[in-house]
Protein backbone atom coordinates (compact mmCIF):
# COMPACT_ATOMS: atom_id res chain seq x y z
CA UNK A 1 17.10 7.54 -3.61
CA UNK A 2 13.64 8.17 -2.44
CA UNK A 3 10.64 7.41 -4.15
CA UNK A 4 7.40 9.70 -3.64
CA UNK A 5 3.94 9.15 -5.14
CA UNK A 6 0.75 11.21 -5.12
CA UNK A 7 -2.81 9.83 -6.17
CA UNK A 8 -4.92 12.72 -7.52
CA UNK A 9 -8.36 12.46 -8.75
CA UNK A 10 -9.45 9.55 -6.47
CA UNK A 11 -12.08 10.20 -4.43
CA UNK A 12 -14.66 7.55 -4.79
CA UNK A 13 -12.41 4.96 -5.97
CA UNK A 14 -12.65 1.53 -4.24
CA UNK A 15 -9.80 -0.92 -3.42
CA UNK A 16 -10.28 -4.93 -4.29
CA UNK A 17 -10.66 -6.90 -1.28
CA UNK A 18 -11.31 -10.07 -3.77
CA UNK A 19 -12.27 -10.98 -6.82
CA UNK A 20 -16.27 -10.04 -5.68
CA UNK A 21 -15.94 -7.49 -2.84
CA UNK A 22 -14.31 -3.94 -2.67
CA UNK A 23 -13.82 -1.49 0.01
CA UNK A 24 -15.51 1.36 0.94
CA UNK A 25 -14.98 4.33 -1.17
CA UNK A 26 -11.22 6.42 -0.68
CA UNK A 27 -12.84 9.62 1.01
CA UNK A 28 -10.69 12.61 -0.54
CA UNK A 29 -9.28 14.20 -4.02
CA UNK A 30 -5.47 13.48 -3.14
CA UNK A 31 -3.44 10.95 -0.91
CA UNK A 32 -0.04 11.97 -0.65
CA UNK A 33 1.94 8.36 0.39
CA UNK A 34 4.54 8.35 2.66
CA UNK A 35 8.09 8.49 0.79
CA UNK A 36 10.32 5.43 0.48
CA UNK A 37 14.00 4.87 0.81
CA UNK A 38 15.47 3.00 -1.72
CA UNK A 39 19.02 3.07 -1.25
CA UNK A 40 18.50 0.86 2.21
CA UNK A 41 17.27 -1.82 0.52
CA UNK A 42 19.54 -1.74 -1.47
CA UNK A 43 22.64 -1.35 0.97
CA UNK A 44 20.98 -3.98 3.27
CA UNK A 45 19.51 -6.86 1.27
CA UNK A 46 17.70 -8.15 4.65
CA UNK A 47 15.17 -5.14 3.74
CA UNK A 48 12.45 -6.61 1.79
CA UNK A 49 11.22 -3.98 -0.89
CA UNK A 50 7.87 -4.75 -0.05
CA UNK A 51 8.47 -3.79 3.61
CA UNK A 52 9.92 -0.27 2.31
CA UNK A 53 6.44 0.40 0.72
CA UNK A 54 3.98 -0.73 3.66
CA UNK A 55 3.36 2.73 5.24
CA UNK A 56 2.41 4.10 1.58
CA UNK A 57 -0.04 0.98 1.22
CA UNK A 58 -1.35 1.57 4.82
CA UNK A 59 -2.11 5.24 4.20
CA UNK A 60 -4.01 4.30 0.71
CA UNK A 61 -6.30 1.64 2.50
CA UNK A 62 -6.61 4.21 5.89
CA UNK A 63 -8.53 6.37 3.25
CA UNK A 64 -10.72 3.73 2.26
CA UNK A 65 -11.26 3.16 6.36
CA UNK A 66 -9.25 -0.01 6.72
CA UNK A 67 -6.81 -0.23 9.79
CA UNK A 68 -3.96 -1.45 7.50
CA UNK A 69 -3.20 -3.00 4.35
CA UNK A 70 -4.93 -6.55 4.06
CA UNK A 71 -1.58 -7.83 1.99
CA UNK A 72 1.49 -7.73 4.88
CA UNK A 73 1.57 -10.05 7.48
CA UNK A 74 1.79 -9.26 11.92
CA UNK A 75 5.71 -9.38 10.72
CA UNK A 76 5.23 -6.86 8.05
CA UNK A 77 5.95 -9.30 5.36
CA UNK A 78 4.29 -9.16 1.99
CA UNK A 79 2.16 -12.41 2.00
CA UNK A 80 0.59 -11.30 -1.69
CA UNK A 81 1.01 -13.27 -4.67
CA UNK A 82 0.53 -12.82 -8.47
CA UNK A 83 -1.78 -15.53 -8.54
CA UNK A 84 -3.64 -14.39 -5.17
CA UNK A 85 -4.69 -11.01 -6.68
CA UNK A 86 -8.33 -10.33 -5.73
């Protein structure tokens, strides 16, 4: 199973870096995310879900001009929380 999403209309949008700050604004129309592939983490339960999703979350904040997503870890762990949320 793959999963694919596209973000249209977005240009100009803004990302949360907390509760007070944002990122610069994403510079185009549409950002076409990397697919995932679902059926590995699901075959392999030492896949985190999270970890199937970080390219997709590094290409959203590359079009707001961040490296990387600010919410996985140097071991590509998801190190976000519901009660962390910006």
């Amino acid at each position: 199973m793959f999963l694919m999403i596209a973000l249209v209309g977005v240009k100009g949008y803004r990302l949360p870096l907390s509760q007070y700050s944002t990122t610069g604004p994403i510079d185009r129309d549409t950002i076409s995310l990397p697919r995932a592939v679902i059926n590995s983490a699901v075959e392999n339960t030492a896949i985190s879900i999270a970890g199937l999703f970080k390219p997709a979350f590094d290409r959203l904040w590359h079009s707001c001009g961040r490296a990387a997503s600010p919410y996985f870890d140097s071991s590509e762990t998801w190190k976000l929380t519901a009660r962390q949320y910006p």
